[in-house]
N, C-alpha and C. Protein backbone atom coordinates (compact mmCIF):
# COMPACT_ATOMS: atom_id res chain seq x y z
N UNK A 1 69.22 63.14 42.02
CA UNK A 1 68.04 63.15 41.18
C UNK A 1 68.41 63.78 39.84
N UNK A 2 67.88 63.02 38.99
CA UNK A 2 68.41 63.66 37.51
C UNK A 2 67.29 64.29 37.28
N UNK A 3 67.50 66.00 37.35
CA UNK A 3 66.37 67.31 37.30
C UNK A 3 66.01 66.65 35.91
N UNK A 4 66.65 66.92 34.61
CA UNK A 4 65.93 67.15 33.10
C UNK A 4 65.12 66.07 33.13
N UNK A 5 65.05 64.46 33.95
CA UNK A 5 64.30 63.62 33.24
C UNK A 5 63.08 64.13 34.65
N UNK A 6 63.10 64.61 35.58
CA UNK A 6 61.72 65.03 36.36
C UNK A 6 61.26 66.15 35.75
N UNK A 7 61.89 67.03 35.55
CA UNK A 7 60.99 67.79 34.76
C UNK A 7 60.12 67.68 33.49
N UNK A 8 60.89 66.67 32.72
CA UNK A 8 60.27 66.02 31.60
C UNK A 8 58.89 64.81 31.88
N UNK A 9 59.19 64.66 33.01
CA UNK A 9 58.13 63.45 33.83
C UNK A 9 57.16 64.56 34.51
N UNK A 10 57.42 65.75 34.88
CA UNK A 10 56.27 66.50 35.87
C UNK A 10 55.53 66.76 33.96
N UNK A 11 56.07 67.51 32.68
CA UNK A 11 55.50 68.00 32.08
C UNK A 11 54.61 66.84 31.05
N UNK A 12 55.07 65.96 31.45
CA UNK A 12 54.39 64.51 30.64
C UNK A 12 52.97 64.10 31.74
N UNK A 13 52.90 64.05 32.62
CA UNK A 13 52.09 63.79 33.96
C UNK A 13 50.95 65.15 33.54
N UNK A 14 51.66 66.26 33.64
CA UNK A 14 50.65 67.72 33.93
C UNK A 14 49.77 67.83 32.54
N UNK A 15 50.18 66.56 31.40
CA UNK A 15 49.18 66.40 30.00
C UNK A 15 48.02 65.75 30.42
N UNK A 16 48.09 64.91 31.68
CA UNK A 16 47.43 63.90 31.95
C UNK A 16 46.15 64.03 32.32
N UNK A 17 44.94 63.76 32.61
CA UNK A 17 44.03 63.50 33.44
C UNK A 17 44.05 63.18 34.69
N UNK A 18 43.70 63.63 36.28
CA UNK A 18 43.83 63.04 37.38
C UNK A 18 42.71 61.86 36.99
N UNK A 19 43.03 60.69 37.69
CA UNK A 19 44.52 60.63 38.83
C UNK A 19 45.55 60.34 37.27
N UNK A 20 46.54 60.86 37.72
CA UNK A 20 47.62 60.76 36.75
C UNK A 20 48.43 59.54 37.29
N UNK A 21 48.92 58.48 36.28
CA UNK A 21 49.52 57.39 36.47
C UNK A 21 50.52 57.15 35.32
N UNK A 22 52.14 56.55 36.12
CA UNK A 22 52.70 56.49 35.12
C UNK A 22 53.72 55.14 35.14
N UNK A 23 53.55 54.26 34.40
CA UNK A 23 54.57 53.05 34.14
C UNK A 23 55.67 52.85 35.40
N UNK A 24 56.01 52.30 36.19
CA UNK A 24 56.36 51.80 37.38
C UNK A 24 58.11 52.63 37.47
N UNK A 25 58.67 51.57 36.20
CA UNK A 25 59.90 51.82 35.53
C UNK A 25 60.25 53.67 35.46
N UNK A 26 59.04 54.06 34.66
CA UNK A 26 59.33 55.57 34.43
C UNK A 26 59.18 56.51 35.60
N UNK A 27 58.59 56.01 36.52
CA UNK A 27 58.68 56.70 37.77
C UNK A 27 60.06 56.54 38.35
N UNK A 28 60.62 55.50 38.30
CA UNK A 28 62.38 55.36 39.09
C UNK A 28 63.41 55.85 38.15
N UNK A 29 62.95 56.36 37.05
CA UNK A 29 64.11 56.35 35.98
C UNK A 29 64.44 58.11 36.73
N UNK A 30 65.73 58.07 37.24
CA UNK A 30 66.70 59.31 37.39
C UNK A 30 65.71 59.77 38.68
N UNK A 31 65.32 58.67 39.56
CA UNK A 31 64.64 59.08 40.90
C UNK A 31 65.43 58.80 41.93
N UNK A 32 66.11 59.58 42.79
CA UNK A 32 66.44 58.96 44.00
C UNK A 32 65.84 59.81 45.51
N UNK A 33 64.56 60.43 44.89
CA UNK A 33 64.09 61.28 46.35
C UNK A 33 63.06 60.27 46.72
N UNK A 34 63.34 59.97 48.21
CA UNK A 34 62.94 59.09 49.04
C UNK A 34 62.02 59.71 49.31
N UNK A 35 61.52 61.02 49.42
CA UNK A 35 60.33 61.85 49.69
C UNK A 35 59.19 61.28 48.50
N UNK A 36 59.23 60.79 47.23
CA UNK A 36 58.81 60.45 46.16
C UNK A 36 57.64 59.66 46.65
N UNK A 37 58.50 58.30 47.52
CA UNK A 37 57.34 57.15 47.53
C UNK A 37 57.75 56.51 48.87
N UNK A 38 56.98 56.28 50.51
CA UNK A 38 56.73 55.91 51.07
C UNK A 38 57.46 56.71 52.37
N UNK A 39 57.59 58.06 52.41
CA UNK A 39 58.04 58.84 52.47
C UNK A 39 57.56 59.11 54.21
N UNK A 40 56.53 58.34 54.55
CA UNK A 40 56.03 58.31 55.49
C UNK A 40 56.52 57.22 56.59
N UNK A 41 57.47 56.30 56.44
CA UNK A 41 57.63 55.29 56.63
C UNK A 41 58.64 55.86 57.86
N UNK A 42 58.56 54.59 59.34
CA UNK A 42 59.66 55.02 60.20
C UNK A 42 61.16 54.73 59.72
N UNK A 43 61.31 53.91 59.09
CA UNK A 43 62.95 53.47 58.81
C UNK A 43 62.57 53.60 56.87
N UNK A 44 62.60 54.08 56.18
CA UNK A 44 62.63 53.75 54.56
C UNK A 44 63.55 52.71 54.44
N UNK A 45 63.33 52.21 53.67
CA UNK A 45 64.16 50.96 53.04
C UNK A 45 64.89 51.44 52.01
N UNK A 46 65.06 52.43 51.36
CA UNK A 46 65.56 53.29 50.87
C UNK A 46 65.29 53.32 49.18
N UNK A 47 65.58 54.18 48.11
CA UNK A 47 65.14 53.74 46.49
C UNK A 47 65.16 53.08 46.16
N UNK A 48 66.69 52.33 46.27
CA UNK A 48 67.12 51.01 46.00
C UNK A 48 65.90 49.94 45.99
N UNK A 49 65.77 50.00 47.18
CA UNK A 49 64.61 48.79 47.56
C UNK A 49 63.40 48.74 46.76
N UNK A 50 63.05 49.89 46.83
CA UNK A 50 61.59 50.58 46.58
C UNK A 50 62.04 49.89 44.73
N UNK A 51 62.68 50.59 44.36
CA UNK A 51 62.85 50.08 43.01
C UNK A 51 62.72 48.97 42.99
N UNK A 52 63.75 47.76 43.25
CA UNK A 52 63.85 46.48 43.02
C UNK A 52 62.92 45.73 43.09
N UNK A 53 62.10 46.05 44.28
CA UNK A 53 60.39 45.56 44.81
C UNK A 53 59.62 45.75 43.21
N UNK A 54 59.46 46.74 43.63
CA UNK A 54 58.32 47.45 42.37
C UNK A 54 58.52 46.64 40.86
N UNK A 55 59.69 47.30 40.36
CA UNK A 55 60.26 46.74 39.18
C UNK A 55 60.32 45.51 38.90
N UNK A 56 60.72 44.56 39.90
CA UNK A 56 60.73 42.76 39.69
C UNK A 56 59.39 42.38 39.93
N UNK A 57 58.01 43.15 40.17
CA UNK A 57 56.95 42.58 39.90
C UNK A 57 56.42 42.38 38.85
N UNK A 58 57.16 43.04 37.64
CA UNK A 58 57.02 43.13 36.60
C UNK A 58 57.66 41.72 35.61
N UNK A 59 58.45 40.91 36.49
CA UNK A 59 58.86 39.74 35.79
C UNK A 59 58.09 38.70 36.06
N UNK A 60 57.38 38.72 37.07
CA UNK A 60 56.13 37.67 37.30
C UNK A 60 55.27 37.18 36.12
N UNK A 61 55.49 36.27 36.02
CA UNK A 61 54.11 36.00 34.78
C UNK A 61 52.68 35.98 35.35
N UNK A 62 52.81 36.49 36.74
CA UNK A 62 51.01 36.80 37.14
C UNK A 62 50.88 38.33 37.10
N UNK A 63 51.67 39.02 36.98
CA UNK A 63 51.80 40.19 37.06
C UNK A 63 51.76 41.01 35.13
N UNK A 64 50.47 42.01 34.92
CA UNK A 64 50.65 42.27 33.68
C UNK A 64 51.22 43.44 33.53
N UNK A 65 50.97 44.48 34.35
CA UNK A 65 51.60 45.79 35.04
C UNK A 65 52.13 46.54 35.99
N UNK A 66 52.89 47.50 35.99
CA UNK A 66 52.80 47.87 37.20
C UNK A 66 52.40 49.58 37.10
N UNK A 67 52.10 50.31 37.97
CA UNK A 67 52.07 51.97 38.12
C UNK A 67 52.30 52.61 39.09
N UNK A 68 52.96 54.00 38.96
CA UNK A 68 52.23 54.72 40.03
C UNK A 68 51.30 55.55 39.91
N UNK A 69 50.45 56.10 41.03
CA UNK A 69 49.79 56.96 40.77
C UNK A 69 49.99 57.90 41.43
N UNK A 70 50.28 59.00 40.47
CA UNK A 70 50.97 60.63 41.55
C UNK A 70 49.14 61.27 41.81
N UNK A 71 49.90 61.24 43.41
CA UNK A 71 49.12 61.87 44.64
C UNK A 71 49.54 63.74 44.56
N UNK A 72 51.14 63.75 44.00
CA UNK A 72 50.96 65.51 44.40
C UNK A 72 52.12 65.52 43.33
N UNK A 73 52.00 66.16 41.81
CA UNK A 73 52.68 66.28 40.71
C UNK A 73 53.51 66.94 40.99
N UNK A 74 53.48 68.08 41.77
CA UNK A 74 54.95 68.95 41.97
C UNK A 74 54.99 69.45 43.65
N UNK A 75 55.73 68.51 43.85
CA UNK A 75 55.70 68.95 45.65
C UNK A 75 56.76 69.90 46.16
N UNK A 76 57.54 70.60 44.96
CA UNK A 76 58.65 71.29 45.22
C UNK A 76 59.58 71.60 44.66
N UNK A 77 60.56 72.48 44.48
CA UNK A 77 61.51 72.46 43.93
C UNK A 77 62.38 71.24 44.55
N UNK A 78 63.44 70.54 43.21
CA UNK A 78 64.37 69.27 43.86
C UNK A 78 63.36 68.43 44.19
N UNK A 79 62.02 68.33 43.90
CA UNK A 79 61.44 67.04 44.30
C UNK A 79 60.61 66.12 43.13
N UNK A 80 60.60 65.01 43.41
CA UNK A 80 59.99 64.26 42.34
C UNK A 80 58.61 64.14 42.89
N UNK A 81 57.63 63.61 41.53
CA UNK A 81 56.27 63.95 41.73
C UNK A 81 56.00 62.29 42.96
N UNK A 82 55.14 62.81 43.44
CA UNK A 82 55.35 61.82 44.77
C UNK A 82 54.00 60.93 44.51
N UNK A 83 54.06 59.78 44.56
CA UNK A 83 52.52 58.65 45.08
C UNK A 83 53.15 57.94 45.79
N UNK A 84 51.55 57.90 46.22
CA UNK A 84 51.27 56.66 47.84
C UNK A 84 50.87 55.54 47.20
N UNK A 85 50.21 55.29 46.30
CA UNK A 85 49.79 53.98 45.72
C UNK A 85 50.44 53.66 44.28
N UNK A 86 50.67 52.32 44.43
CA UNK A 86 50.91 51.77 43.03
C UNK A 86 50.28 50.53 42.87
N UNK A 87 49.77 50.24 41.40
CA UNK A 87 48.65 49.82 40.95
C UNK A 87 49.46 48.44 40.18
N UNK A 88 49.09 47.21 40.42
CA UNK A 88 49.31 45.84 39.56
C UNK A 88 48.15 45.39 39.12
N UNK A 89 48.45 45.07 37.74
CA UNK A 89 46.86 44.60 37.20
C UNK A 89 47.95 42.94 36.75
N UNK A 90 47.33 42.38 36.16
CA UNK A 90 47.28 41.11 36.53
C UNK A 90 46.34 39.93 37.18
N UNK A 91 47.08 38.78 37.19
CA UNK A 91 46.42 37.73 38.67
C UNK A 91 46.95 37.63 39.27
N UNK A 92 47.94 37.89 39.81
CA UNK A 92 48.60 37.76 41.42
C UNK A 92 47.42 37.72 42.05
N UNK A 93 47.56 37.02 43.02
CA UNK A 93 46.46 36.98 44.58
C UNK A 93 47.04 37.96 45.44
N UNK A 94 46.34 38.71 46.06
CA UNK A 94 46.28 39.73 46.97
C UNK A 94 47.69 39.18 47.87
N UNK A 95 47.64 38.47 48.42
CA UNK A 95 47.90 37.47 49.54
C UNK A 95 49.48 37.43 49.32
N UNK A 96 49.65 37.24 47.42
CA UNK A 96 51.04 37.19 47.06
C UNK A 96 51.53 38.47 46.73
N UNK A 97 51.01 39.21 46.42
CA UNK A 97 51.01 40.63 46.66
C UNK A 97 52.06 41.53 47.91
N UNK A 98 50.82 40.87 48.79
CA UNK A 98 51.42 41.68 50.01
C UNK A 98 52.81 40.59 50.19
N UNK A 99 53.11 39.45 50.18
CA UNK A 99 54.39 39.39 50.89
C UNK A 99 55.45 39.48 49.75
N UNK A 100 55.15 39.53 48.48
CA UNK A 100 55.93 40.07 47.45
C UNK A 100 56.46 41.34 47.98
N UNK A 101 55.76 42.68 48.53
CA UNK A 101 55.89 44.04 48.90
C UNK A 101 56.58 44.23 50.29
N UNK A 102 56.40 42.85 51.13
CA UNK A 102 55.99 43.20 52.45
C UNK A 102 57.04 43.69 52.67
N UNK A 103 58.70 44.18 52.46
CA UNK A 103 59.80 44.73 52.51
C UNK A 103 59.39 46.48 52.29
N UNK A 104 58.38 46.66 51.64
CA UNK A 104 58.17 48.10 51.61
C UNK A 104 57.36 48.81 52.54
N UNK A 105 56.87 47.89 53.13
CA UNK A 105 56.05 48.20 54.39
C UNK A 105 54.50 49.03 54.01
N UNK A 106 54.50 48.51 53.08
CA UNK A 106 52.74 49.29 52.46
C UNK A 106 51.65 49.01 54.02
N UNK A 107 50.58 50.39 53.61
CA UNK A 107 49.79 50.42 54.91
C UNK A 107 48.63 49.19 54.15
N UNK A 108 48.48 49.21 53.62
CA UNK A 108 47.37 48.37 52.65
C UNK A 108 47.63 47.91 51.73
N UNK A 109 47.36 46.45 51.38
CA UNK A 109 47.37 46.03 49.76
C UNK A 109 45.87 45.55 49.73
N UNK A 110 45.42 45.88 48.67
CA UNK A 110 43.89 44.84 48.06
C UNK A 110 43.32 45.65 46.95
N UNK A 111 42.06 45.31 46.71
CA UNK A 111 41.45 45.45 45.27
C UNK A 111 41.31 47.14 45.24
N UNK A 112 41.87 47.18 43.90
CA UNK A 112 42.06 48.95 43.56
C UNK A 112 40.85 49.58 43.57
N UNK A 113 40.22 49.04 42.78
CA UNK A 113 38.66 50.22 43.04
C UNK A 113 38.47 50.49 44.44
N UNK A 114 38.28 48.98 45.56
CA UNK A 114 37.86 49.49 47.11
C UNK A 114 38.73 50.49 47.60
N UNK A 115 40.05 50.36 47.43
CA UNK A 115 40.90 51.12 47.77
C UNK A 115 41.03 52.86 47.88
N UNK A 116 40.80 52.77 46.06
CA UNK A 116 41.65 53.92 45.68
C UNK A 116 41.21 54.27 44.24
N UNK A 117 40.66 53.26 43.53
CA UNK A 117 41.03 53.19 42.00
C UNK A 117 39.40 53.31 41.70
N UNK A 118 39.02 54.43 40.79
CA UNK A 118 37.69 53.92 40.37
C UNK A 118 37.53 53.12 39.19
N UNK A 119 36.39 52.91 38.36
CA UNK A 119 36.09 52.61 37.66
C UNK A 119 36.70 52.47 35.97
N UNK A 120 37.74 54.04 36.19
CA UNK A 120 37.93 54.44 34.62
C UNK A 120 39.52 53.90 34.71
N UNK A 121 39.68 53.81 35.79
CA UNK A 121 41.54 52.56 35.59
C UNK A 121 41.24 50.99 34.80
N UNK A 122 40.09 50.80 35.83
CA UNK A 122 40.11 48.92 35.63
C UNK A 122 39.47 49.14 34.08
N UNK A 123 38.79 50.06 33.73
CA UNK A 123 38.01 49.81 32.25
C UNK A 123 39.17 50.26 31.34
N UNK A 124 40.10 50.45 31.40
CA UNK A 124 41.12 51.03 30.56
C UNK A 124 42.95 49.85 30.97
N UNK A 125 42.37 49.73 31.52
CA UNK A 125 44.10 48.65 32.44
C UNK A 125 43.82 47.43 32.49
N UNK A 126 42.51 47.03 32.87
CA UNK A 126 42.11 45.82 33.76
C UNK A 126 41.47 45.75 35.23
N UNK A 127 41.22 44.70 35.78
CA UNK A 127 41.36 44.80 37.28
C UNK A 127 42.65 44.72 38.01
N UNK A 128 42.63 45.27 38.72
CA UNK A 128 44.01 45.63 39.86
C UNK A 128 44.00 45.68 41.18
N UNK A 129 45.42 45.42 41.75
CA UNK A 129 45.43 45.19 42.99
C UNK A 129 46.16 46.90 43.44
N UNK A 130 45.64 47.39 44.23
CA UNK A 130 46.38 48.24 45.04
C UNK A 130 47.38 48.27 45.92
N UNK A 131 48.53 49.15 46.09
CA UNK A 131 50.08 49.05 46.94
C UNK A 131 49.76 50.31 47.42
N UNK A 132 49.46 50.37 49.05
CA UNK A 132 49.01 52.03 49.55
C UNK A 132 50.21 52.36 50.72
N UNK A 133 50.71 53.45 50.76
CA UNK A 133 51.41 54.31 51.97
C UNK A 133 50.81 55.16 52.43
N UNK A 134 50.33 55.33 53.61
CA UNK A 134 50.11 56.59 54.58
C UNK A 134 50.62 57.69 54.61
């Protein structure tokens, strides 16, 4: 894990408003704690994955964004700020969604507000689909 760019990511996040959310990309940049994102999972698929998933949704032309949203900004020393959900706004269909992800083993995919997301994401982002871990 490259400490200077998490610490620079916890003190960019801790400017933020909850829920704090940050560009998909800038969450993996100098991330390799698997504790970060899906951390709950029986086998992880490991960063690698988690990255490649995430990140190549971003080449979709149904896809306009991607995020995460940190669940716990500083979970520790040596640890990166950790979320369970990440947020695609876009038109992807739910449907393509989940088997786009289905390698990450999300507990839930569907519409962000029901989920997870209120009101002040979609009025500021768009509408979005939700990516949830347990």
């Amino acid at each position: 894990m490259n400490e200077a760019k998490c610490r620079a990511l916890k003190q960019e996040l801790a400017s933020q408003p909850k829920p704090q959310i940050v560009p998909i990309e800038r969450f993996f940049d100098g991330n390799d704690d698997e504790g970060s994102i899906g951390c709950n999972l029986p086998e992880h698929p490991g960063m690698d994955v988690f990255r490649d998933v995430l990140t190549g949704l971003r080449r979709r032309p149904d896809v306009q964004s991607v995020y995460a949203q940190i669940s716990e900004l500083d979970p520790g020393d040596g640890c990166w700020p950790f979320t369970d959900t990440v947020l695609v706004t876009g038109s992807i269909p739910v449907e393509v969604l989940q088997m786009a992800v289905g390698l990450l083993q999300p507990d839930a995919v569907g519409d962000a507000e029901e989920l997870i997301v209120g009101a002040d994401f979609a009025r500021q982002h768009g509408p979005a689909l939700a990516i949830w871990w347990d």
